[in-house]
Protein backbone atom coordinates (compact mmCIF):
# COMPACT_ATOMS: atom_id res chain seq x y z
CA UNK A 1 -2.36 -25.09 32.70
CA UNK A 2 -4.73 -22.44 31.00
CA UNK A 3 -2.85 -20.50 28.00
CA UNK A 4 -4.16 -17.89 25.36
CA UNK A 5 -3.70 -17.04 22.13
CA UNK A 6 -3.91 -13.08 21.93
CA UNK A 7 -4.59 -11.48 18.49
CA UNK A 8 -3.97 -7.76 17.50
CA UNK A 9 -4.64 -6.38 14.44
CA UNK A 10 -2.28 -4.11 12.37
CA UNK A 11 -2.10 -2.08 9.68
CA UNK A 12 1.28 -0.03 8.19
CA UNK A 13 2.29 3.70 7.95
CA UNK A 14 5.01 4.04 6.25
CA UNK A 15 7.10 1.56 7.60
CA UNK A 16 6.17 1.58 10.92
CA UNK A 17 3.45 -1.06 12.19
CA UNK A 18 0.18 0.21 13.91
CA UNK A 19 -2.62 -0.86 15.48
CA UNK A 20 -6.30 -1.07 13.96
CA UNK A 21 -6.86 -1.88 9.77
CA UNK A 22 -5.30 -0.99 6.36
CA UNK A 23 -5.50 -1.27 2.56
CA UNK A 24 -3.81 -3.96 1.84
CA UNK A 25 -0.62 -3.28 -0.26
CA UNK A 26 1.43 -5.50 -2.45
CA UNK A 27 4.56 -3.66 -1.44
CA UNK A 28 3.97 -4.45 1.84
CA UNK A 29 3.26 -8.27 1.27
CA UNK A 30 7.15 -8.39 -0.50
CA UNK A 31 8.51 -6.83 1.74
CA UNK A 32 6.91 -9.10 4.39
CA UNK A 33 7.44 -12.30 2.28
CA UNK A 34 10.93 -12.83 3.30
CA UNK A 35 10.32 -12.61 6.74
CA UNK A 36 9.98 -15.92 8.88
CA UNK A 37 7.71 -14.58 10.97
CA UNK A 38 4.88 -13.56 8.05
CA UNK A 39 3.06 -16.09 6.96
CA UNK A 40 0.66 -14.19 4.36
CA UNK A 41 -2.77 -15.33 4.03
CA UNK A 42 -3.39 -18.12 7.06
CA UNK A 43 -6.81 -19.56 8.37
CA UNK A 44 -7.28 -18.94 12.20
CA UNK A 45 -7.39 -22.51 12.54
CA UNK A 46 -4.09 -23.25 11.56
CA UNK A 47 -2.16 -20.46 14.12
CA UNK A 48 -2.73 -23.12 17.22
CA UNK A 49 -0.51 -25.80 15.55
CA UNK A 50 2.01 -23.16 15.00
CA UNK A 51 1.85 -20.92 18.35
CA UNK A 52 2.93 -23.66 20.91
CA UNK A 53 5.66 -22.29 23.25
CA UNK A 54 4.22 -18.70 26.02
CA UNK A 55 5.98 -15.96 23.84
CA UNK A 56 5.95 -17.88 20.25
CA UNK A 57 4.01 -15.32 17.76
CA UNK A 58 3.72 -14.87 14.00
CA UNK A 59 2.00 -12.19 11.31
CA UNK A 60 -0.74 -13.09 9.10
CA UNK A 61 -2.95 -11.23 6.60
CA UNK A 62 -6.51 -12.08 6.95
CA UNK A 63 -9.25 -12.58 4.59
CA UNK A 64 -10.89 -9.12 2.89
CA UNK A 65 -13.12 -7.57 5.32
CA UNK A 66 -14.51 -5.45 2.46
CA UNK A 67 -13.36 -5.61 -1.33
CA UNK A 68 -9.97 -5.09 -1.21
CA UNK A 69 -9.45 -4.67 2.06
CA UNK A 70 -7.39 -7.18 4.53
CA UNK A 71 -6.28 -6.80 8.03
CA UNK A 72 -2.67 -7.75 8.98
CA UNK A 73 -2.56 -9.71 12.39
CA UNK A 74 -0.18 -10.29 15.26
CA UNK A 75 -1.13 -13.29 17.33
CA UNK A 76 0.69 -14.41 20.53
CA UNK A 77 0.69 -17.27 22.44
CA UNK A 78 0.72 -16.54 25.87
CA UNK A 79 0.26 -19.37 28.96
């Protein structure tokens, strides 16, 4: 059985969630913090312990890109 992990990246407008890259914000990450579904600053190695179930997904901030810029990330597990 062949699954997929699919990754999008994100970045915020307001508070609406869009696709492509942001500033990262501190406002943002406490805001986010208290989710269960962020997990803040996560290697790419780590998402396929957590992504097992099709449908399972999870937010992530990514390393900086640039100084001072990170990407926020959706990733999906799909089968």
């Amino acid at each position: 059985e062949k699954s997929s992990l699919l990754v999008v990246p994100l970045h915020t407008e307001g508070d609406r969630y869009l696709l492509g890259s942001s500033q990262y914000t501190s406002m943002v990450d406490k805001e986010l913090a208290a989710k269960n579904y962020y997990h803040g600053l996560l290697p790419r190695e780590d998402i396929k312990e957590m992504l097992v179930d099709n449908g399972d997904w999870l937010l992530r901030l990514t390393e900086p890109s640039a100084p001072g810029k990170r990407d926020f990330v959706l990733s999906v597990q799909t089968d």
